[in-house]
C-alpha atoms as a PDB file:
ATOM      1  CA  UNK A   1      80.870  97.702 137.630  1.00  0.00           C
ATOM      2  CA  UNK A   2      77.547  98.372 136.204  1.00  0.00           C
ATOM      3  CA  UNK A   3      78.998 100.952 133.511  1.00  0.00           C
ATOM      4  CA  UNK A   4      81.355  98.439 132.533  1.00  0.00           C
ATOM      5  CA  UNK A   5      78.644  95.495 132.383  1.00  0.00           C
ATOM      6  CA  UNK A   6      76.434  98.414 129.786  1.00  0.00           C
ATOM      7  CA  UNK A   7      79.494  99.070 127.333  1.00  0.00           C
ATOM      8  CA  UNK A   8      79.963  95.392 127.299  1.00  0.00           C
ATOM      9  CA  UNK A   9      76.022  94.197 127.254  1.00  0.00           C
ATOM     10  CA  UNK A  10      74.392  97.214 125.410  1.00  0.00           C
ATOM     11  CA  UNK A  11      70.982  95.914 125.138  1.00  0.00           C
ATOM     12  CA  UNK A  12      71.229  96.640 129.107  1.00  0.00           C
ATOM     13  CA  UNK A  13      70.283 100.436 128.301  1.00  0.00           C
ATOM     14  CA  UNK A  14      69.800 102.906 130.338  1.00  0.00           C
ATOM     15  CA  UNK A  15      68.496 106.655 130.147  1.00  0.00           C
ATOM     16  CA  UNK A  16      71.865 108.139 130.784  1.00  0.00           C
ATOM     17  CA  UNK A  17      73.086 105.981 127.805  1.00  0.00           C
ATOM     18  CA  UNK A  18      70.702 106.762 125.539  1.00  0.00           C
ATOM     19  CA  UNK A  19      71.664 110.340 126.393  1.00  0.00           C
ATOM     20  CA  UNK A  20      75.231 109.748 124.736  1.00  0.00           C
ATOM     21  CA  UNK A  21      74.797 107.992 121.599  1.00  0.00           C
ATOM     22  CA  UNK A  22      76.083 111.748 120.150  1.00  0.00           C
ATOM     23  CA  UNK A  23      79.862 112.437 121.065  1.00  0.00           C
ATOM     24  CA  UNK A  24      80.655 115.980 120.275  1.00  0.00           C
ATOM     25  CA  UNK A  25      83.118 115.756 116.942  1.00  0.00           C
ATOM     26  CA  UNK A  26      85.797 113.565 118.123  1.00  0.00           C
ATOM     27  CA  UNK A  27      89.045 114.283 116.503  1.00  0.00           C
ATOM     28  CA  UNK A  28      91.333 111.627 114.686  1.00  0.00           C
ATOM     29  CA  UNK A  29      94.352 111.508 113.720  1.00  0.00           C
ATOM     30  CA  UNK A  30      95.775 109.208 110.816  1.00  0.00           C
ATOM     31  CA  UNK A  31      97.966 108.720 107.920  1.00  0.00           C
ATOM     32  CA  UNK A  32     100.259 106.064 107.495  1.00  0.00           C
ATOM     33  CA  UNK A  33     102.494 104.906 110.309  1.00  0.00           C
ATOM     34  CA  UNK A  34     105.647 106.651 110.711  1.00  0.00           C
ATOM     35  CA  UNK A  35     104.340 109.738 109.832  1.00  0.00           C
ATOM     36  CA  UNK A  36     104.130 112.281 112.743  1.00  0.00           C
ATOM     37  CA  UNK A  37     100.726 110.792 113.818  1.00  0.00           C
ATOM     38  CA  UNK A  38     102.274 110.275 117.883  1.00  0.00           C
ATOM     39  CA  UNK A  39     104.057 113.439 117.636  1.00  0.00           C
ATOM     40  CA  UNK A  40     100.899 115.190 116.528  1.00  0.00           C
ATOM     41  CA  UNK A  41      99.057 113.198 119.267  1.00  0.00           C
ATOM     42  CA  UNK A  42     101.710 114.424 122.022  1.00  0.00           C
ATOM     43  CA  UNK A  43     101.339 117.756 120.939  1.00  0.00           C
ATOM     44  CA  UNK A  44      97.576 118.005 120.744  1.00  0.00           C
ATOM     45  CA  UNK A  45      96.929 116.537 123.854  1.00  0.00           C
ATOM     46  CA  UNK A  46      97.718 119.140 126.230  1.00  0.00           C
ATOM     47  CA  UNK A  47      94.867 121.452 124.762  1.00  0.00           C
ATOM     48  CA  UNK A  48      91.880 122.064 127.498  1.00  0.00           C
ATOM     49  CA  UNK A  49      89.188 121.315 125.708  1.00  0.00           C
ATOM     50  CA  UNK A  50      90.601 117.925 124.318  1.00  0.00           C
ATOM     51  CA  UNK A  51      90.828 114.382 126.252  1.00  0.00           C
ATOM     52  CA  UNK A  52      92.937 112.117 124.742  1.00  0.00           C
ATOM     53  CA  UNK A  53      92.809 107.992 124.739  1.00  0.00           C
ATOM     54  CA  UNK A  54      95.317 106.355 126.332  1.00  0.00           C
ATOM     55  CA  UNK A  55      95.818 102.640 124.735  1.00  0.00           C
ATOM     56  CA  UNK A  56      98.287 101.096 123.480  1.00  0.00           C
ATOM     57  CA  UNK A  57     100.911 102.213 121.484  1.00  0.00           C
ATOM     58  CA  UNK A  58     101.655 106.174 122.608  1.00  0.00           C
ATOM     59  CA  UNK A  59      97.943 106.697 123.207  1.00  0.00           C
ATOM     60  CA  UNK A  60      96.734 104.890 120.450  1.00  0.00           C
ATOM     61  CA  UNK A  61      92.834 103.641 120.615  1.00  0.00           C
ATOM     62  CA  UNK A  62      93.761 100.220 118.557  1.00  0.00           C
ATOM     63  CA  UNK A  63      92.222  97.952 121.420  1.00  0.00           C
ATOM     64  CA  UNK A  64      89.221  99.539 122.214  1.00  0.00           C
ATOM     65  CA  UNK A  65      88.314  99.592 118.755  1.00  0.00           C
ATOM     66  CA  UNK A  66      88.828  96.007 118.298  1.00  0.00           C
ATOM     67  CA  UNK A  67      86.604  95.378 122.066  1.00  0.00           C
ATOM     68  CA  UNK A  68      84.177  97.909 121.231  1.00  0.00           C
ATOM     69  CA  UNK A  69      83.853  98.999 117.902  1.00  0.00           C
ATOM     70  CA  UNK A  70      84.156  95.185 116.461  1.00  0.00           C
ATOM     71  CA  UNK A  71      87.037  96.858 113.926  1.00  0.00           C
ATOM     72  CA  UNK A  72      88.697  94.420 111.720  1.00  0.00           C
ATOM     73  CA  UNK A  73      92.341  95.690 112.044  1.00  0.00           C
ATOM     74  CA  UNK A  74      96.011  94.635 112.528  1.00  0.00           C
ATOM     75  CA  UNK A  75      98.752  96.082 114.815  1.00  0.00           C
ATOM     76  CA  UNK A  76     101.984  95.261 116.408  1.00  0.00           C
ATOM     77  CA  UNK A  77     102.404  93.854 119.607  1.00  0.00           C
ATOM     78  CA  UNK A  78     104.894  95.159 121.919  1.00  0.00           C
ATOM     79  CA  UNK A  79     108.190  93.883 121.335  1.00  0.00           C
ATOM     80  CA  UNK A  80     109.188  94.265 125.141  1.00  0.00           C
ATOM     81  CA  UNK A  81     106.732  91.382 126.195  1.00  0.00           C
ATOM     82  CA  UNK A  82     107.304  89.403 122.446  1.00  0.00           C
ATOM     83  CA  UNK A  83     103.921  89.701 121.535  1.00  0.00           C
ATOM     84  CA  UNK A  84     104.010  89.745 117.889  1.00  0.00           C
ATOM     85  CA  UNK A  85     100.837  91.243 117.072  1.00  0.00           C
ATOM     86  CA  UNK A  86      97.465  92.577 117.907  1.00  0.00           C
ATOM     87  CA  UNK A  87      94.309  92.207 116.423  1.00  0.00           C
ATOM     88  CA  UNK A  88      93.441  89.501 113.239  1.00  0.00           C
ATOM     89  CA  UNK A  89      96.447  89.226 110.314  1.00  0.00           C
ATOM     90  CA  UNK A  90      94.812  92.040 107.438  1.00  0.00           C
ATOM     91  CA  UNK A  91      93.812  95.151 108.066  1.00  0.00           C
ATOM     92  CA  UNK A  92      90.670  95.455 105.717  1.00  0.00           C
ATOM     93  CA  UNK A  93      89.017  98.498 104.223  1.00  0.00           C
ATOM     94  CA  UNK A  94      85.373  98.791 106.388  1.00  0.00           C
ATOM     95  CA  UNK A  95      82.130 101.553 105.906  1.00  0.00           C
ATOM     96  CA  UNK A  96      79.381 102.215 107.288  1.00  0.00           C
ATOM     97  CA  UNK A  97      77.473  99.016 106.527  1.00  0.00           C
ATOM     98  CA  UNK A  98      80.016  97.023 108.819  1.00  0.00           C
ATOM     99  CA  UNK A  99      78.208  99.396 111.414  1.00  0.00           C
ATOM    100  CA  UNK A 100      75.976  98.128 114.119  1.00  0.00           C
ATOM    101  CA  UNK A 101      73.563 100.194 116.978  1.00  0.00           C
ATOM    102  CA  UNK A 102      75.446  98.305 119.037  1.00  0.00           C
ATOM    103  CA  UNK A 103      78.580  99.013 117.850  1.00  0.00           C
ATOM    104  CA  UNK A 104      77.545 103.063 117.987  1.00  0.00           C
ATOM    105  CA  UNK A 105      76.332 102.220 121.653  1.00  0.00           C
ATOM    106  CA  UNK A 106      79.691 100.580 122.761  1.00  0.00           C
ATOM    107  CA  UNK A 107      82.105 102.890 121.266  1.00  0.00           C
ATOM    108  CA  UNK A 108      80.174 106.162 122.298  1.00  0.00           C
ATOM    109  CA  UNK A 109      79.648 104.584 126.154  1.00  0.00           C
ATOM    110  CA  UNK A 110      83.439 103.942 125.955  1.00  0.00           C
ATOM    111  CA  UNK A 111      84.276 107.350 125.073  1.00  0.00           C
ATOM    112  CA  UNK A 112      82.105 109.102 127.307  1.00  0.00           C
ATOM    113  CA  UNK A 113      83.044 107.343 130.331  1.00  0.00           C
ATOM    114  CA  UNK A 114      86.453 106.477 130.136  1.00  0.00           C
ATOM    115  CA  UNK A 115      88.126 109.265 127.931  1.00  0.00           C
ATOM    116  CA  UNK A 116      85.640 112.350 128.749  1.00  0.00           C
ATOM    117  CA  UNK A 117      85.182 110.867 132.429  1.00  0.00           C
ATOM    118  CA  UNK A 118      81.625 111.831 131.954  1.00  0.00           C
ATOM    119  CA  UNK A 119      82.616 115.447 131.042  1.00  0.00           C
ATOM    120  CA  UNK A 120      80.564 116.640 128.099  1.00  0.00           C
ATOM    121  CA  UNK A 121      82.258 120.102 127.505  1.00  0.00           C
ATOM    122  CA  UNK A 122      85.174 118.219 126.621  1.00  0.00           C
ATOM    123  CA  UNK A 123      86.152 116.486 123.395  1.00  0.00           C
ATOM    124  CA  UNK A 124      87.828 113.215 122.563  1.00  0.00           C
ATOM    125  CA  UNK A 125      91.529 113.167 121.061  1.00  0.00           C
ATOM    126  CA  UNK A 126      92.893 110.031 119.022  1.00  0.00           C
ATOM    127  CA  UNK A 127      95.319 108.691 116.380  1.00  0.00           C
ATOM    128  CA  UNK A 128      94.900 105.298 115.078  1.00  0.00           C
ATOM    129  CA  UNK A 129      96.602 104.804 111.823  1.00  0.00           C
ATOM    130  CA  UNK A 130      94.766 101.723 111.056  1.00  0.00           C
ATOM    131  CA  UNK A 131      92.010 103.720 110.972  1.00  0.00           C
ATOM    132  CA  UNK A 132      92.926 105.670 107.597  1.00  0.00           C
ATOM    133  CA  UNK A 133      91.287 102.898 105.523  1.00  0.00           C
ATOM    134  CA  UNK A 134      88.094 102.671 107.613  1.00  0.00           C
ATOM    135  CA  UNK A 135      86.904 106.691 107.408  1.00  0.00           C
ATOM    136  CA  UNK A 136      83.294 106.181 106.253  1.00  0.00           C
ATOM    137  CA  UNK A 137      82.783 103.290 109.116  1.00  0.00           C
ATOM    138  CA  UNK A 138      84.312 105.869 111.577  1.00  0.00           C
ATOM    139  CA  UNK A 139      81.695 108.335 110.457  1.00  0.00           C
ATOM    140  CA  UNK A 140      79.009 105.399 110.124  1.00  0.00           C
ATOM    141  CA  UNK A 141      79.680 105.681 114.656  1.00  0.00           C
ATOM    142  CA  UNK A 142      80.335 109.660 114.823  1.00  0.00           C
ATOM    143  CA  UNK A 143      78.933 111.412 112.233  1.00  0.00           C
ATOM    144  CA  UNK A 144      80.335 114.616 113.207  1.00  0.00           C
ATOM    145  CA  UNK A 145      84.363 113.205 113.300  1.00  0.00           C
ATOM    146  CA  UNK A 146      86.755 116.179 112.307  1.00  0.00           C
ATOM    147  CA  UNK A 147      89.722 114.228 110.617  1.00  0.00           C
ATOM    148  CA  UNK A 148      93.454 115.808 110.601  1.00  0.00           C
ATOM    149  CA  UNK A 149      95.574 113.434 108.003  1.00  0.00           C
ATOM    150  CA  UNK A 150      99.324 113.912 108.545  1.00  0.00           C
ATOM    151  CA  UNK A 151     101.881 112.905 105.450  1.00  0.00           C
ATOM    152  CA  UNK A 152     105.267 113.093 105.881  1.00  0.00           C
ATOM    153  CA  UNK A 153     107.136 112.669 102.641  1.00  0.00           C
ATOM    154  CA  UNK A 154     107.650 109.094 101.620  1.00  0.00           C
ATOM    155  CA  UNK A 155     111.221 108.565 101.652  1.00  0.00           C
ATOM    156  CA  UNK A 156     111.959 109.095 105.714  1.00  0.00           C
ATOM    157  CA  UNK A 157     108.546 107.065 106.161  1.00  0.00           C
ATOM    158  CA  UNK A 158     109.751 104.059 104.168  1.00  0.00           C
ATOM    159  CA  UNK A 159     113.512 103.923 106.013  1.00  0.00           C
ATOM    160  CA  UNK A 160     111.717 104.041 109.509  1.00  0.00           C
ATOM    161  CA  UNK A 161     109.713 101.835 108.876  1.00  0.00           C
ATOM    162  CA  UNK A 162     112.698  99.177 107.726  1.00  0.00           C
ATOM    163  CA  UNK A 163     114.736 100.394 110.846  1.00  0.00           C
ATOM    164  CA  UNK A 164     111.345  99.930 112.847  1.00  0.00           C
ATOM    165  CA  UNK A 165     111.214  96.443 111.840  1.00  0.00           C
ATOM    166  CA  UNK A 166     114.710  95.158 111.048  1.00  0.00           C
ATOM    167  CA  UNK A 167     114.891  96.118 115.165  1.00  0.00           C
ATOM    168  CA  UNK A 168     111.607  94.615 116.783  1.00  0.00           C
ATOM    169  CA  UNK A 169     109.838  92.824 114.216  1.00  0.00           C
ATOM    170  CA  UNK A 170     112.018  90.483 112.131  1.00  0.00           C
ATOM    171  CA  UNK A 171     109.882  87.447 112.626  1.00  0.00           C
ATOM    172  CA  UNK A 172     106.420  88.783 111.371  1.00  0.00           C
ATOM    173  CA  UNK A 173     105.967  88.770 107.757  1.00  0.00           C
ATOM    174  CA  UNK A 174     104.518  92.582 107.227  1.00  0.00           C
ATOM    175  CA  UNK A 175     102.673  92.424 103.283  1.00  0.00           C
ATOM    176  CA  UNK A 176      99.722  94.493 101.267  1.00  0.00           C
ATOM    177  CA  UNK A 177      96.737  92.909 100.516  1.00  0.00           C
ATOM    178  CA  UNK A 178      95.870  92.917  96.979  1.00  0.00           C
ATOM    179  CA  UNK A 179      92.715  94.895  97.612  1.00  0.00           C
ATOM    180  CA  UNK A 180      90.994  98.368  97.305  1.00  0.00           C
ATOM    181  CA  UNK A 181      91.747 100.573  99.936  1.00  0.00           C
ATOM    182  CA  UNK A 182      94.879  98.297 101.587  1.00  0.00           C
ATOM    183  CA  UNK A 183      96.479  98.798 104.271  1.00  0.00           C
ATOM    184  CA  UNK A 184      99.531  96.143 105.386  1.00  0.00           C
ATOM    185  CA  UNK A 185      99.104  92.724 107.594  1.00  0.00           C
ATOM    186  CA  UNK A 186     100.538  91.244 109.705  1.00  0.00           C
ATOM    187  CA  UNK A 187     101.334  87.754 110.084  1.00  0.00           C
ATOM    188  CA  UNK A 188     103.051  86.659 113.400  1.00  0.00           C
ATOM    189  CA  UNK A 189     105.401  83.920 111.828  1.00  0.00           C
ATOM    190  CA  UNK A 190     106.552  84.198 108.703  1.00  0.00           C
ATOM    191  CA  UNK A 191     107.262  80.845 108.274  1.00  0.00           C
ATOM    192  CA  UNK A 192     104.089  79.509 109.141  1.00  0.00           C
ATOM    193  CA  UNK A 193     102.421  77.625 106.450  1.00  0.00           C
ATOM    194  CA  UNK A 194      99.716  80.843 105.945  1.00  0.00           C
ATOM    195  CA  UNK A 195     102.801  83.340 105.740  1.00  0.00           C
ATOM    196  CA  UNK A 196     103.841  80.860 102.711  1.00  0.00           C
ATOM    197  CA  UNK A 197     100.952  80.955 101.612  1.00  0.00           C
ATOM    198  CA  UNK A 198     101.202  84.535 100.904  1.00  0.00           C
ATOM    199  CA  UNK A 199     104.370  84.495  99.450  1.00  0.00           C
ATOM    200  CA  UNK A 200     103.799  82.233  96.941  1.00  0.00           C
ATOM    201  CA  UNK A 201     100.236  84.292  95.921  1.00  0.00           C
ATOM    202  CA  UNK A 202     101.539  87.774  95.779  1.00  0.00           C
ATOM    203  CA  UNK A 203     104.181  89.799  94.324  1.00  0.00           C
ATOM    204  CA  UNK A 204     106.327  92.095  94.984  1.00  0.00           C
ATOM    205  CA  UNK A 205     104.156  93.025  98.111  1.00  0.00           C
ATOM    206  CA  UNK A 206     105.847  91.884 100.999  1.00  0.00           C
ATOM    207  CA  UNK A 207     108.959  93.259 103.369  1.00  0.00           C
ATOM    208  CA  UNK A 208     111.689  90.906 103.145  1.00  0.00           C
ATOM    209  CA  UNK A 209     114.234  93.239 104.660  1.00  0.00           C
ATOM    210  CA  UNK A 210     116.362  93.835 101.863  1.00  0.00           C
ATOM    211  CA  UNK A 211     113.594  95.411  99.429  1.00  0.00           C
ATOM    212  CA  UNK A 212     111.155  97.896 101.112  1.00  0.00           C
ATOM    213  CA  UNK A 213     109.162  98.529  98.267  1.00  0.00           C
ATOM    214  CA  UNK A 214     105.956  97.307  99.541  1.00  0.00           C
ATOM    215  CA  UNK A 215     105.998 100.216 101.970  1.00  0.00           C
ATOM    216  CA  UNK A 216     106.664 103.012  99.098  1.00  0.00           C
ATOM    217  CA  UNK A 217     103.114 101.113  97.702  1.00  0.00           C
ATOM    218  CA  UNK A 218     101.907 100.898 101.320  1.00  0.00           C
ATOM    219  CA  UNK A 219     102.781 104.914 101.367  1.00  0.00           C
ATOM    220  CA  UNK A 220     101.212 105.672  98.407  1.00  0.00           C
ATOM    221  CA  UNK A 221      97.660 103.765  99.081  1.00  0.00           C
ATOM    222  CA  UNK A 222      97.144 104.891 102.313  1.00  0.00           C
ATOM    223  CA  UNK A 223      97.835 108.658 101.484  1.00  0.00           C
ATOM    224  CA  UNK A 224      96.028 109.061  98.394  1.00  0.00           C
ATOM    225  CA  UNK A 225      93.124 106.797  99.713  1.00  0.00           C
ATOM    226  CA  UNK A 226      92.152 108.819 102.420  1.00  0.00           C
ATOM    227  CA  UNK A 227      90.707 112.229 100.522  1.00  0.00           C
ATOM    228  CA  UNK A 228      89.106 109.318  98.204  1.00  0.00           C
ATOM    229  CA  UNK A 229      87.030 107.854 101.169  1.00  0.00           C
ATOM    230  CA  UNK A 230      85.873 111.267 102.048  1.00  0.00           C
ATOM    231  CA  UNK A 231      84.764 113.555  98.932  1.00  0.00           C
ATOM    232  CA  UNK A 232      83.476 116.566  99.380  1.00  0.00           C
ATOM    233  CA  UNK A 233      83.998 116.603 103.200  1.00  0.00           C
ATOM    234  CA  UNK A 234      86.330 119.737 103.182  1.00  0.00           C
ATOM    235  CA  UNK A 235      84.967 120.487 106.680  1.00  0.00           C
ATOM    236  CA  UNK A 236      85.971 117.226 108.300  1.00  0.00           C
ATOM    237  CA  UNK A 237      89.352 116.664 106.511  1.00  0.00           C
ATOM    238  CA  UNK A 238      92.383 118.433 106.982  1.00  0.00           C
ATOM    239  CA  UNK A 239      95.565 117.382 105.450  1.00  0.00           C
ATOM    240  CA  UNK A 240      98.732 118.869 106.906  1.00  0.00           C
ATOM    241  CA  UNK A 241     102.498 118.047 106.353  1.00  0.00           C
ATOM    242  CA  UNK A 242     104.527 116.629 109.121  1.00  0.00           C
ATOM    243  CA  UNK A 243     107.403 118.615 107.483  1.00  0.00           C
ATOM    244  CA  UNK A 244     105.704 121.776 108.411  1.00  0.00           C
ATOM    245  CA  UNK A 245     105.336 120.819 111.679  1.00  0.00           C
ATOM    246  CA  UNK A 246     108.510 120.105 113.094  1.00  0.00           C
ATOM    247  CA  UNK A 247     109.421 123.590 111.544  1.00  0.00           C
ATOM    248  CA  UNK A 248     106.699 125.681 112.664  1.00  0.00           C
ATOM    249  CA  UNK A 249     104.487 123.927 114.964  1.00  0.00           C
ATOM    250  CA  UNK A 250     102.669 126.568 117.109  1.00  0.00           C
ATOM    251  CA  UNK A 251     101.342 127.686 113.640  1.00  0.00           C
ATOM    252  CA  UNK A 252     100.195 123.938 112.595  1.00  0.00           C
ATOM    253  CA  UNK A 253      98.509 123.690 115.628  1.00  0.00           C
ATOM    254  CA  UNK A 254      96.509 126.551 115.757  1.00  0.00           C
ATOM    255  CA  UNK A 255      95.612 125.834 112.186  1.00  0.00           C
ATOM    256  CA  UNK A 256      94.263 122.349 113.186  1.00  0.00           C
ATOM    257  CA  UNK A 257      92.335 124.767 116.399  1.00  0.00           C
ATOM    258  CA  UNK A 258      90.882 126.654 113.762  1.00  0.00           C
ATOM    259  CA  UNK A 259      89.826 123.581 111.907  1.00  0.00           C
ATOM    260  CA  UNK A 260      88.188 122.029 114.638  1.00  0.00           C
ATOM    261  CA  UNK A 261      86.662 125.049 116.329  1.00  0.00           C
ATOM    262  CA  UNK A 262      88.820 125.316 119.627  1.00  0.00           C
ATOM    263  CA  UNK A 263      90.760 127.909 120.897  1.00  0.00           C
ATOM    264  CA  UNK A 264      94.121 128.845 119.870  1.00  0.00           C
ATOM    265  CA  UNK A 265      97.358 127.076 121.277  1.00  0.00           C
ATOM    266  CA  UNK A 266      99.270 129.626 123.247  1.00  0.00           C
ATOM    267  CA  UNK A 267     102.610 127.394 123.476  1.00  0.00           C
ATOM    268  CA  UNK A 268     104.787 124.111 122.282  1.00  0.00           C
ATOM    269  CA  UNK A 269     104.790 121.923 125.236  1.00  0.00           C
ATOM    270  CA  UNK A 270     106.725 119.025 123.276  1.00  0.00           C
ATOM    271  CA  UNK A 271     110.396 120.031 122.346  1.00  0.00           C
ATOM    272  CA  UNK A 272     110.603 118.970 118.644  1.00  0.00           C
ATOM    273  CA  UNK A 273     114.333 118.489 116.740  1.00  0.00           C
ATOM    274  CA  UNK A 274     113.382 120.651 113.489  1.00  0.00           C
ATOM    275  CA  UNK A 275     116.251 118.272 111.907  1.00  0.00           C
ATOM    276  CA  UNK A 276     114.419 114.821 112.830  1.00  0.00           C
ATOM    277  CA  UNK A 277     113.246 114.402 109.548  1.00  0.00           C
ATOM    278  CA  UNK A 278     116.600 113.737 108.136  1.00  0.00           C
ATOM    279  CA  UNK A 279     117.453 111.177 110.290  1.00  0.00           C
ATOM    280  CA  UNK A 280     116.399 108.030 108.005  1.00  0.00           C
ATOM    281  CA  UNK A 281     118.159 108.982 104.652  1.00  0.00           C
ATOM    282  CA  UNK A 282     120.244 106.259 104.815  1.00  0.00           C
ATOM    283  CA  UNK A 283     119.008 104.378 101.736  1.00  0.00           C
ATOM    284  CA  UNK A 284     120.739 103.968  98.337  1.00  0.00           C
ATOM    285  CA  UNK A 285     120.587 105.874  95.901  1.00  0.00           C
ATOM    286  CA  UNK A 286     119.538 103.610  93.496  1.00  0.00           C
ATOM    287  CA  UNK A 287     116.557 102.899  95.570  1.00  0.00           C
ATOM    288  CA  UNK A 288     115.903 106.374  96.219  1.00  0.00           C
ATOM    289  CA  UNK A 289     115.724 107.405  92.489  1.00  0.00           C
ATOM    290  CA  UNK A 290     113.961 104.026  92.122  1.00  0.00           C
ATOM    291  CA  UNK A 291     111.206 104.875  95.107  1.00  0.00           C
ATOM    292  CA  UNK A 292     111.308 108.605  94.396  1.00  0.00           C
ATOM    293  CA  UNK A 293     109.835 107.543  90.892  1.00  0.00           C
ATOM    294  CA  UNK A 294     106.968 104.610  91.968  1.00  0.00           C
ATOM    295  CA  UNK A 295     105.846 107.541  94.231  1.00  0.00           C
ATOM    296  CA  UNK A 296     105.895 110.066  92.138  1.00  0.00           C
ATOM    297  CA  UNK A 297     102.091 111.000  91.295  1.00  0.00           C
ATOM    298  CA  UNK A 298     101.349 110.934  95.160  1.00  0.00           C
ATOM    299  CA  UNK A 299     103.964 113.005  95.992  1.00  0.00           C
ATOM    300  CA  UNK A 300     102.805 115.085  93.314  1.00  0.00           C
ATOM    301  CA  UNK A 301      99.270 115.327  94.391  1.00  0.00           C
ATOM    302  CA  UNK A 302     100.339 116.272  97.941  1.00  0.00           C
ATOM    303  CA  UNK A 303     102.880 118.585  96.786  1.00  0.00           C
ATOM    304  CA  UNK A 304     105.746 117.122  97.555  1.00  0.00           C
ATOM    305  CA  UNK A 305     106.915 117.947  93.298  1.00  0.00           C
ATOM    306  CA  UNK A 306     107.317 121.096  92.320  1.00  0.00           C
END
C-alpha cells in the first residue's frame, strides 16, 4: 500500500526511492504498428536478464505511461469489451521539456517495483509503438534507453492494418495529424461532430476503408522519423528488419544481445511461420504500384530498393 501511495504521491519520498531514480538501460521496442513489434516482444522476453511489462495490448506499457509518465498518446481499446479507445484522440510528438522530476520519479518507481520486482540485476523489456514519436521525452526519463526500431516493409503493414480495422474498429475514425513528427488518432465515433470536424479540415489523411493511403503516409512518418529524433545516437538505436527475423531469428536476436550488452540467446522459444509475411498481399495492383511509389524514398532509405 505504501509503495503504491509513493508512485502515485511522489513528493512522499523516501531513501529507497531516491535510490532508483536510475533504471539500468531499459530496452524499447517501436516502429509503427503492425510491424513485428509483439513478435519481437514475445521473443525477447524469455531472456534472463530481461523483465518484461505486462499491460495492455500483448505486453504493451501504453497505460502506465499515460498513469505515470503523464504521456500524451492514443491507443485502441479492446474490441472484446467495445471500448473504442485508450488514452486522449492524437497521439502528439513530446521531448524532453514535457518532462517533469515527478514524472522521472513515477515512471522509474513503477518500473522498479512492479516490472524488476525490486530486482536490480535485471533489466526492463517494452514495446510501445506510440512511443516512436516521443524518443527524446523517453530519454528526457532514462537517459541510458537502448532503442531496437523494427520496420517491416510497408506494403504487408498497410493491408494489416485495413484487415485490423475493417474487423474491430469500423466505428473509430483512425487519421494523421497534420504535424511534425505524426503519428495517427483516434477518434471513438466517427460521426461525432469532432470526427467531422476533421474531415472537413484535412485531406487525404484519414482511413475510410476503401483508401488506406493515410497509413502508407502513417508508414512513412513514423519510420523515417525515428533515426531523425535521435542523431548521432548509434549506440542507443538499432534498426532491424522484421523480414529478417521471421527468416533467421536466433541470429536477430543475438544481434539485438550484442547491442544491448546481454548474453547471447541460445534458442527460439516462439515458433515463427517464415511465410507470415505474405499473408496480407491482397491489395490491388493499382494500389500497390500506386503505394509502392508514395513510399518509395523510405523504402529506399531503409533498403527496401535496390
Amino acid at each position: 500500500m505504501l509503495k503504491n501511495l509513493l508512485r502515485k504521491f511522489p513528493f512522499w519520498s523516501t531513501p529507497e526511492d531516491k535510490a532508483i531514480s536510475s533504471i539500468d538501460k531499459p530496452i524499447f521496442i517501436i516502429g509503427c504498428g503492425r510491424s513485428g513489434t509483439t513478435l519481437l516482444f514475445q521473443l525477447l522476453q524469455f531472456h534472463p536478464q530481461l523483465s518484461p511489462t505486462k499491460g495492455y495490448p500483448d505486453g504493451e506499457d501504453h497505460l502506465n505511461w499515460l498513469e505515470y509518465g503523464n504521456c500524451r498518446l492514443s491507443g485502441f481499446g479492446h474490441p472484446d469489451v467495445g471500448e473504442g479507445t485508450t488514452g486522449i484522440s492524437e497521439c502528439l510528438h513530446m521531448n524532453r521539456d514535457d518532462v517533469t522530476p515527478e514524472i522521472v520519479q513515477r515512471m522509474s518507481s513503477y518500473y522498479y517495483y512492479e516490472v524488476l520486482q525490486e530486482d536490480p540485476h535485471k533489466r526492463v523489456l517494452t514495446k510501445c509503438p506510440h512511443l516512436s514519436n516521443k524518443l527524446d521525452y523517453v530519454l528526457g526519463i532514462f537517459p541510458e534507453a537502448k532503442f531496437i526500431h523494427i520496420i517491416r516493409d510497408c506494403l504487408p503493414v498497410v493491408a494489416s492494418w485495413m484487415k485490423v480495422i475493417d474487423q474491430f474498429y469500423p466505428h473509430l475514425l483512425v487519421y494523421l495529424p497534420e504535424t511534425e513528427y505524426p503519428c495517427f488518432s483516434i477518434i471513438s465515433d466517427k460521426n461525432s461532430p469532432e470526427a467531422q470536424s476533421i474531415l472537413n479540415q484535412q485531406s487525404r489523411i484519414y482511413y475510410t476503408g476503401s483508401d488506406p493511403e493515410m497509413f502508407v503516409n502513417y508508414w512513412c512518418e513514423v519510420n523515417r522519423n525515428i533515426p531523425r529524433q535521435l542523431p548521432q545516437k548509434d549506440d542507443q538505436l538499432l534498426t532491424i528488419k522484421y523480414e529478417d527475423l521471421i527468416v533467421e531469428p536466433l541470429s536477430i536476436l543475438n544481434q539485438i544481445c550484442d547491442f544491448c550488452e546481454l548474453e547471447s540467446m541460445g534458442e527460439v522459444k516462439v515458433a515463427i511461420d517464415p511465410k507470415r509475411n505474405q499473408n496480407y498481399y491482397y491489395l490491388s495492383q493499382d494500389k500497390i504500384d500506386e503505394f509502392l511509389q508514395v513510399s518509395y524514398e523510405v523504402r529506399k532509405q531503409f533498403c527496401y530498393v535496390n
